[in-house]
PDB file of N, CA and C in Angstrom:
ATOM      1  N   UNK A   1     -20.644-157.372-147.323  1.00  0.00           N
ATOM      2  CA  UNK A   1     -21.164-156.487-148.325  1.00  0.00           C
ATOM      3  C   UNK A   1     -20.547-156.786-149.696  1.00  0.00           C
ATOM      4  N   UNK A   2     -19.172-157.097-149.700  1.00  0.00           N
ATOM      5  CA  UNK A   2     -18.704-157.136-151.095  1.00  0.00           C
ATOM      6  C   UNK A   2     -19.125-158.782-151.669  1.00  0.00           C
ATOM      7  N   UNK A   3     -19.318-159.453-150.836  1.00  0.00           N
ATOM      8  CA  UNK A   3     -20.065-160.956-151.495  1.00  0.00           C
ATOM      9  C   UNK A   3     -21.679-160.481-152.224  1.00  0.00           C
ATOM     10  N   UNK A   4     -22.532-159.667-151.335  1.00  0.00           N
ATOM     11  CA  UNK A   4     -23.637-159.338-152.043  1.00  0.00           C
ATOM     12  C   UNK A   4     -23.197-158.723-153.188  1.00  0.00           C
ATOM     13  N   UNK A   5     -22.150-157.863-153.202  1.00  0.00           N
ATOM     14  CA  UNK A   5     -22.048-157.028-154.627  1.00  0.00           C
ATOM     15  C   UNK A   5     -21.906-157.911-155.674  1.00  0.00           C
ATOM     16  N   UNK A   6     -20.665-158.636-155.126  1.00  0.00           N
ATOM     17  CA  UNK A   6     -20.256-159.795-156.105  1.00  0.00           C
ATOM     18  C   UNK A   6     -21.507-160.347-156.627  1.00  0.00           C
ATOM     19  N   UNK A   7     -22.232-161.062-156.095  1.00  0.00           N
ATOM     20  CA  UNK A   7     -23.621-161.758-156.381  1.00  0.00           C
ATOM     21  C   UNK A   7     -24.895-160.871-157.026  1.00  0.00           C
ATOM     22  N   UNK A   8     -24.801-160.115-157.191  1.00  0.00           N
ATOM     23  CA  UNK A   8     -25.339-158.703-157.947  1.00  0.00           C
ATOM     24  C   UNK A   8     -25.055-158.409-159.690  1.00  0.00           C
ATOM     25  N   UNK A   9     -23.633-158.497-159.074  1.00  0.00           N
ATOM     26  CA  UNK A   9     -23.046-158.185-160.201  1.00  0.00           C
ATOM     27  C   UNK A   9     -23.327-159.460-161.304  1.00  0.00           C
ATOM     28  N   UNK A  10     -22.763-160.666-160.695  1.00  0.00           N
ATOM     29  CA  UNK A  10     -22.966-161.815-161.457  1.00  0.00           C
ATOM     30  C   UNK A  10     -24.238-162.449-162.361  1.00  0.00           C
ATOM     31  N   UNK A  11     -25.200-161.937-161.363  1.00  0.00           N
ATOM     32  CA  UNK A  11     -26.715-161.391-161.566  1.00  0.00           C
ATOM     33  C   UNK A  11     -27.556-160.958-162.790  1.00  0.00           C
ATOM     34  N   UNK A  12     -26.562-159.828-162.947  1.00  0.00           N
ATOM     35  CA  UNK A  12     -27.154-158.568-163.786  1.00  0.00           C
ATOM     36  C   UNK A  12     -26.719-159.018-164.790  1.00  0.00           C
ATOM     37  N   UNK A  13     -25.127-159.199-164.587  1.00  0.00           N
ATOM     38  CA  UNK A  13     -24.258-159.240-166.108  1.00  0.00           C
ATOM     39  C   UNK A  13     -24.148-160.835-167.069  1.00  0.00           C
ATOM     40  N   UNK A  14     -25.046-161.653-166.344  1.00  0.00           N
ATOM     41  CA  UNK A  14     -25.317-163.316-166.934  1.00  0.00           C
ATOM     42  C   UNK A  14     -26.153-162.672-167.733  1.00  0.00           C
ATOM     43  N   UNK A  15     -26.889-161.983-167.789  1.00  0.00           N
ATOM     44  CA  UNK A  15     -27.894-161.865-169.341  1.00  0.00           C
ATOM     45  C   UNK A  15     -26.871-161.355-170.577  1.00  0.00           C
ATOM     46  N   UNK A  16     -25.866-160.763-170.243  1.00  0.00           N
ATOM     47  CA  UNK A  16     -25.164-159.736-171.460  1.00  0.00           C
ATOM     48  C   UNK A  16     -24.028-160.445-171.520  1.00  0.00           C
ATOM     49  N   UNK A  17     -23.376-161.926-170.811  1.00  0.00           N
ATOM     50  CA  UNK A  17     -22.966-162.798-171.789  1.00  0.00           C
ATOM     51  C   UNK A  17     -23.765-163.889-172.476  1.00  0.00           C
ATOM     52  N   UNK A  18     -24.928-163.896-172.001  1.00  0.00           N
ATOM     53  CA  UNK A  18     -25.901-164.673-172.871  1.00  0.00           C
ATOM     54  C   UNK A  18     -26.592-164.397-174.352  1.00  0.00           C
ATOM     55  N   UNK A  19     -26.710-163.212-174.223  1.00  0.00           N
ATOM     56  CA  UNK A  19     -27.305-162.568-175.691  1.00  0.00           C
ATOM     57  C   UNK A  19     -26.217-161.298-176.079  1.00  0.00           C
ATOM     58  N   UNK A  20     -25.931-161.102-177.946  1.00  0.00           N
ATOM     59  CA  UNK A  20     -25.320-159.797-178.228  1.00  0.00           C
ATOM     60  C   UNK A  20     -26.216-158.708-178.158  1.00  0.00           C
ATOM     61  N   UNK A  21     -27.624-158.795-178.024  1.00  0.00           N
ATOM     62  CA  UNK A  21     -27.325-157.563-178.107  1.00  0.00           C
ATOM     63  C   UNK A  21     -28.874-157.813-176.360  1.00  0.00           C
ATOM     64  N   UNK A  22     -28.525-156.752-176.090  1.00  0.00           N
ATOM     65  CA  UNK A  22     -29.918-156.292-174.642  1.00  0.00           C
ATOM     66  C   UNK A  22     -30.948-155.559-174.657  1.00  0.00           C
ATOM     67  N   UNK A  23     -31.791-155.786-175.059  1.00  0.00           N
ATOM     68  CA  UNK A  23     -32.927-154.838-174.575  1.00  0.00           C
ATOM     69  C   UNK A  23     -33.748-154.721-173.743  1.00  0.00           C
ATOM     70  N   UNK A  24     -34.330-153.480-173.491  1.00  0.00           N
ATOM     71  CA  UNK A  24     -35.397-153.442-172.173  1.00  0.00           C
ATOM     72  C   UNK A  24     -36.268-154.839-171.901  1.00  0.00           C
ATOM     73  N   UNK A  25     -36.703-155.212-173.169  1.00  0.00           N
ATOM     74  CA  UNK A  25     -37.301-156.087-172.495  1.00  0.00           C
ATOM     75  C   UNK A  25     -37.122-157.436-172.482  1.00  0.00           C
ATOM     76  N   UNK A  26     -35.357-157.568-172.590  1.00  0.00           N
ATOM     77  CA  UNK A  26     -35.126-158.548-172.621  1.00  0.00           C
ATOM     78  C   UNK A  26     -34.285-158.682-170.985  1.00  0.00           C
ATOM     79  N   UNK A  27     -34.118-157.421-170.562  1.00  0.00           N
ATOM     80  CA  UNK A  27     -34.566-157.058-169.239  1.00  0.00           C
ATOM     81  C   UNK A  27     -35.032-157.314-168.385  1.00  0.00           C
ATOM     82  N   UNK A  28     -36.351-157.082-168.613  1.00  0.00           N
ATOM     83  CA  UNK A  28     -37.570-157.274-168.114  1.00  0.00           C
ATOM     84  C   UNK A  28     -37.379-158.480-167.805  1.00  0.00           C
ATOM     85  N   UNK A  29     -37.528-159.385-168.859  1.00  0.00           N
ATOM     86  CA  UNK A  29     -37.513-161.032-168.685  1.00  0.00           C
ATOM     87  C   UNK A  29     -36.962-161.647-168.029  1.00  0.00           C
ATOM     88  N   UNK A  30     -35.370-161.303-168.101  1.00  0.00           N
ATOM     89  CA  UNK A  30     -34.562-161.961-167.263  1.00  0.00           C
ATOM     90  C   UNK A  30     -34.612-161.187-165.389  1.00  0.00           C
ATOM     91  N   UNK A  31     -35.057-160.369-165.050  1.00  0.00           N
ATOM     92  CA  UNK A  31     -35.562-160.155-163.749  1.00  0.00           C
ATOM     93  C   UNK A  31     -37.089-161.211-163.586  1.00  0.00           C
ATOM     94  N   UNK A  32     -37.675-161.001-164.165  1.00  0.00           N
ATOM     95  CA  UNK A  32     -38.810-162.337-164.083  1.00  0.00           C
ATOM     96  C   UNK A  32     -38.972-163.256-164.115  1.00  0.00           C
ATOM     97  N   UNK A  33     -37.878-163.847-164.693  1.00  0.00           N
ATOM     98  CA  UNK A  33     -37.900-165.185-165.019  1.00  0.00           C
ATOM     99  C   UNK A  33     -36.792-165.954-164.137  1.00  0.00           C
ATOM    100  N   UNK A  34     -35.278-165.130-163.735  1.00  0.00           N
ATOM    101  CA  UNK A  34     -34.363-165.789-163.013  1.00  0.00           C
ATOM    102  C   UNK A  34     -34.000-165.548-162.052  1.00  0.00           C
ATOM    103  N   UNK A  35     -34.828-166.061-160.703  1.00  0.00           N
ATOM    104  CA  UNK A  35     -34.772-165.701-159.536  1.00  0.00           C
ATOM    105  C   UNK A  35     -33.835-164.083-159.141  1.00  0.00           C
ATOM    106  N   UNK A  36     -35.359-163.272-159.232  1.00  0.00           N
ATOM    107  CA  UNK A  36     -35.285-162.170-158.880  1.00  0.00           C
ATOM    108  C   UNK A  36     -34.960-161.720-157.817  1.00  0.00           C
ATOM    109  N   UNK A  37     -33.145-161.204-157.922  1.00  0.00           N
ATOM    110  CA  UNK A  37     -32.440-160.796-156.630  1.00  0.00           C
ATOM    111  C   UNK A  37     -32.724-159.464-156.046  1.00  0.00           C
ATOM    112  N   UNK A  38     -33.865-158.619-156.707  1.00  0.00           N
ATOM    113  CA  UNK A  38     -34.643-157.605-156.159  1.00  0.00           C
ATOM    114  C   UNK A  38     -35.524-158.043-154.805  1.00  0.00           C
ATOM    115  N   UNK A  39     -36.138-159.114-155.057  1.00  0.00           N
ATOM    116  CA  UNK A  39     -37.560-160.011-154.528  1.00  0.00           C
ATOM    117  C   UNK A  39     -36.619-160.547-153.353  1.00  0.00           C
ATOM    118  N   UNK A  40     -35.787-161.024-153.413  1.00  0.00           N
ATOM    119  CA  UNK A  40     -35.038-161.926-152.365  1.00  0.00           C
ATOM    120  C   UNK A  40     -34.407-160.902-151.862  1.00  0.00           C
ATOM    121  N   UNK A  41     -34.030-159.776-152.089  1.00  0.00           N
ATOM    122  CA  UNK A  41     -33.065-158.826-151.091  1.00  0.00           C
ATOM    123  C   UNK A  41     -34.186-158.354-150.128  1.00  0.00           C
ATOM    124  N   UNK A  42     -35.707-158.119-150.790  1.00  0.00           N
ATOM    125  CA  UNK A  42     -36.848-157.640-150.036  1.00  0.00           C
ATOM    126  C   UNK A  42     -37.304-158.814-148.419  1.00  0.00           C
ATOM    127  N   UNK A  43     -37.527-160.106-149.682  1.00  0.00           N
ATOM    128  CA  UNK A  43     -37.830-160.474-149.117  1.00  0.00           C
ATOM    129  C   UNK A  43     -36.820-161.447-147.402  1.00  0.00           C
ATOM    130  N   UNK A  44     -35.403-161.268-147.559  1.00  0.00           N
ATOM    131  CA  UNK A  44     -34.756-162.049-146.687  1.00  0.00           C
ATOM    132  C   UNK A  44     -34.646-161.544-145.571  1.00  0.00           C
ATOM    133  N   UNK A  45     -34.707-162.037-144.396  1.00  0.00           N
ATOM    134  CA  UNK A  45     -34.549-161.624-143.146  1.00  0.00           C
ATOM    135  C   UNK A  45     -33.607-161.663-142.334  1.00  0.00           C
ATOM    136  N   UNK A  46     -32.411-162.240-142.831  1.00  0.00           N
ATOM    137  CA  UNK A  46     -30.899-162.133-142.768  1.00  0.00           C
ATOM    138  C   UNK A  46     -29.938-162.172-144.029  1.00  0.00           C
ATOM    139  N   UNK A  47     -29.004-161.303-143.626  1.00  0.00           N
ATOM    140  CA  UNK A  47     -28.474-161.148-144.888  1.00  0.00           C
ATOM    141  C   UNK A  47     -27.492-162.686-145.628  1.00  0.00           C
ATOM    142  N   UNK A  48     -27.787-163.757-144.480  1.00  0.00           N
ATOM    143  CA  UNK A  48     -27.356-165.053-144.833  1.00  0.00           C
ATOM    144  C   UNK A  48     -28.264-165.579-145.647  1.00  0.00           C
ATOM    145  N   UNK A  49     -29.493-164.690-145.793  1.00  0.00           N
ATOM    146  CA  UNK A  49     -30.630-165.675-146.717  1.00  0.00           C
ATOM    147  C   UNK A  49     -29.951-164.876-147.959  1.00  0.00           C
ATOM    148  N   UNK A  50     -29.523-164.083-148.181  1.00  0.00           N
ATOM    149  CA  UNK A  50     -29.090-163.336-149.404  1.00  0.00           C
ATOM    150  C   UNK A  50     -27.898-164.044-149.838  1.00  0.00           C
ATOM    151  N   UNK A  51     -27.274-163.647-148.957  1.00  0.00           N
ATOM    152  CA  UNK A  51     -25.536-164.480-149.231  1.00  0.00           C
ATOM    153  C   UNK A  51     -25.632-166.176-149.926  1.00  0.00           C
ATOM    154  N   UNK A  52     -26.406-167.162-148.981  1.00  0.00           N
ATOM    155  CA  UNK A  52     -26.174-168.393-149.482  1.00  0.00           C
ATOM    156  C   UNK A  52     -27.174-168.921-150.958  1.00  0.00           C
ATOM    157  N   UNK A  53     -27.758-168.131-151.166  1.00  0.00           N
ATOM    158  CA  UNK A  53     -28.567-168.323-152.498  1.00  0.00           C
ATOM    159  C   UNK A  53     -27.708-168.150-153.301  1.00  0.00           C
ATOM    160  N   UNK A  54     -27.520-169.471-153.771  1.00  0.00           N
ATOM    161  CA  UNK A  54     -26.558-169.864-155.252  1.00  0.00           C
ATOM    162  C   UNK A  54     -27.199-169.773-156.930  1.00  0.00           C
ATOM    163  N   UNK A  55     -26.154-168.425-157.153  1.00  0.00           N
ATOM    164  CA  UNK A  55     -26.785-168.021-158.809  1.00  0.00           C
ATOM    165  C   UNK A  55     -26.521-170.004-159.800  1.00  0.00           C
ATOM    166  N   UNK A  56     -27.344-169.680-160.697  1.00  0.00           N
ATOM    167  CA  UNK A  56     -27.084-171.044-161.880  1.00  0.00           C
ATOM    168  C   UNK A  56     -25.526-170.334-162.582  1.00  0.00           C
ATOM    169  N   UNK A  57     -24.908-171.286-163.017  1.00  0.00           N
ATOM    170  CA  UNK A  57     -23.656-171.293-164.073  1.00  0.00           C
ATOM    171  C   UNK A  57     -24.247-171.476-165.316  1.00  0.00           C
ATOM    172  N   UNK A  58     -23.912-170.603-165.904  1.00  0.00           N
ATOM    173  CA  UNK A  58     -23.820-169.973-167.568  1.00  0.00           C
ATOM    174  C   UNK A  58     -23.338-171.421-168.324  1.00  0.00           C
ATOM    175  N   UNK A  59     -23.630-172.297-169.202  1.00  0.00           N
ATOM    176  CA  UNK A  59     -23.094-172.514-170.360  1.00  0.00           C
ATOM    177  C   UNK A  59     -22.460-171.773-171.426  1.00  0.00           C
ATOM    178  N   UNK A  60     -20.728-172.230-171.185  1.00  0.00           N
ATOM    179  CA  UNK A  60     -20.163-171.811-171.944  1.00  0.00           C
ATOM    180  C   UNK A  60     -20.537-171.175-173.389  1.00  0.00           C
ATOM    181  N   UNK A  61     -20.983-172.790-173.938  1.00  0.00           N
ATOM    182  CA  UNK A  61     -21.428-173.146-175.394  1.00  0.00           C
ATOM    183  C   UNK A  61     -22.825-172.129-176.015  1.00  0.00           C
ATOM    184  N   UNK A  62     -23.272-171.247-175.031  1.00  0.00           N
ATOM    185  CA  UNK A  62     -24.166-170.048-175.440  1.00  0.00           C
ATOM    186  C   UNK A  62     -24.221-169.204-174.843  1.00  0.00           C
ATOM    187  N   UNK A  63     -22.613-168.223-174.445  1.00  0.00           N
ATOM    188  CA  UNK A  63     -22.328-167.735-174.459  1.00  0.00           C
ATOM    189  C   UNK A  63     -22.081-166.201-175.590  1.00  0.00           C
ATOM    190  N   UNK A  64     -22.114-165.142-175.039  1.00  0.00           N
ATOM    191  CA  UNK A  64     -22.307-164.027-176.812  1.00  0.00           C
ATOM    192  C   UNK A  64     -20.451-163.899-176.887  1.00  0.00           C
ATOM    193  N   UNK A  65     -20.433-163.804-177.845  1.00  0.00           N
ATOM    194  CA  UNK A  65     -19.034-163.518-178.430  1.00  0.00           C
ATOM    195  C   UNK A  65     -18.370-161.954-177.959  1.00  0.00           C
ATOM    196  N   UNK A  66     -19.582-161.219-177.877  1.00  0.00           N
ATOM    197  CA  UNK A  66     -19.030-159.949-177.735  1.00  0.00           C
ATOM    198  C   UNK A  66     -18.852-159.356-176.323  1.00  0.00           C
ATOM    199  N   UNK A  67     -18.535-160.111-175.431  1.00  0.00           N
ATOM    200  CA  UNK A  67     -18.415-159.457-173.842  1.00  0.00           C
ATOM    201  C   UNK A  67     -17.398-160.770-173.665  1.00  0.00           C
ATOM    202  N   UNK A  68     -16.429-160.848-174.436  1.00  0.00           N
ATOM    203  CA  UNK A  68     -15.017-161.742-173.725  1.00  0.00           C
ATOM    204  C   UNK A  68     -14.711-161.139-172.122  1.00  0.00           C
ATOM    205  N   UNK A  69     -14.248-160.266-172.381  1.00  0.00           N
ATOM    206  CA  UNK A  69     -13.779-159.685-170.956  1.00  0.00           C
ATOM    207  C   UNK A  69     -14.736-159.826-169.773  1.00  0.00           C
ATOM    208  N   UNK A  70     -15.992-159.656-169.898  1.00  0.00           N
ATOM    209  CA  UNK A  70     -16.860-160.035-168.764  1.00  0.00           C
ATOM    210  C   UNK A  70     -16.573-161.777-168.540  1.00  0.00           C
ATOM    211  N   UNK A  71     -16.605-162.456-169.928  1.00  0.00           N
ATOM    212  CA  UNK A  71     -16.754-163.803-169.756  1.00  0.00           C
ATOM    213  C   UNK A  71     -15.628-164.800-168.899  1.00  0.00           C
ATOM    214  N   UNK A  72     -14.420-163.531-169.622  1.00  0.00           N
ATOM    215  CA  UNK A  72     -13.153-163.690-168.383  1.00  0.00           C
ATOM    216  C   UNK A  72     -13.631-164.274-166.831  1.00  0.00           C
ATOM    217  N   UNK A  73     -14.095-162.727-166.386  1.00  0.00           N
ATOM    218  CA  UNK A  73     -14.084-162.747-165.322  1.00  0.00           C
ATOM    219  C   UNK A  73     -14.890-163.497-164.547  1.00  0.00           C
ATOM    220  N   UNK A  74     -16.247-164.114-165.479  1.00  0.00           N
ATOM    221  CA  UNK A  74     -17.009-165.359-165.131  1.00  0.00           C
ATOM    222  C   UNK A  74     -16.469-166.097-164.542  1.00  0.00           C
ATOM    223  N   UNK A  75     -15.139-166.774-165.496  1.00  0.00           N
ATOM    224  CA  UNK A  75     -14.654-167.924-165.321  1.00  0.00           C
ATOM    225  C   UNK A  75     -14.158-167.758-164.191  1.00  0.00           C
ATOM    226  N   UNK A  76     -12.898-166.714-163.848  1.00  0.00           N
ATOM    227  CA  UNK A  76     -12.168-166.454-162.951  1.00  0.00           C
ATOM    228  C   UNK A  76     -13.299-166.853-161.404  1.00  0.00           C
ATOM    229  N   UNK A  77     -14.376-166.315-161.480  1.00  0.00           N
ATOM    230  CA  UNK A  77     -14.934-166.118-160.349  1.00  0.00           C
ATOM    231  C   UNK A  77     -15.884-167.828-160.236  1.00  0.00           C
ATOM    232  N   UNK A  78     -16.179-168.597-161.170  1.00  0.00           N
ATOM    233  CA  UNK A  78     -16.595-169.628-161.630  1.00  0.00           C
ATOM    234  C   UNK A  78     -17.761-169.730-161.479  1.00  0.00           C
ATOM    235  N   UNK A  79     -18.386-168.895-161.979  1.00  0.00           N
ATOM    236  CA  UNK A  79     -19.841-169.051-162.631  1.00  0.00           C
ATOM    237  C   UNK A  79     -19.785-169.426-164.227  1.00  0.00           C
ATOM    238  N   UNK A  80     -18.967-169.548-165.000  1.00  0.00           N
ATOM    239  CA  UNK A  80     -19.043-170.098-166.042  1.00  0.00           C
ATOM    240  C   UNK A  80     -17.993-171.110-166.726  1.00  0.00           C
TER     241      UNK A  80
END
């Protein structure tokens, strides 16, 4: 359970070191556009199909300035 969270989390919060600022429908987009972990939690039939689906790594170099501390913990966890 705490690997799905982890992978959730990593998920959600790659858009809000990518851009300063978030909006709904910039939201929107990024559930549509980057393999939607809504769609895959529906659609998997073991929770190993959830688990081994590997998120993409963030480029540093466009990265937002204003979520250091998340970006920290990117690294730490090495998605970025």
């Amino acid at each position: 359970m705490s690997r799905a969270i982890e992978k959730i989390f990593i998920w959600a919060y790659s858009l809000r070191i990518k851009m300063q600022v978030v909006q709904l429908a910039s939201m929107d987009n990024h559930v549509l556009e980057n393999n939607n972990l809504f769609w895959l939690i529906k659609e998997s039939s073991r929770p190993s199909d959830f688990i081994n689906f590997s998120l993409p790594t963030i480029d540093p170099n466009k990265s937002s300035k204003k979520a250091e501390e998340i970006e920290t913990l990117f690294k730490e966890m090495g998605y970025l």
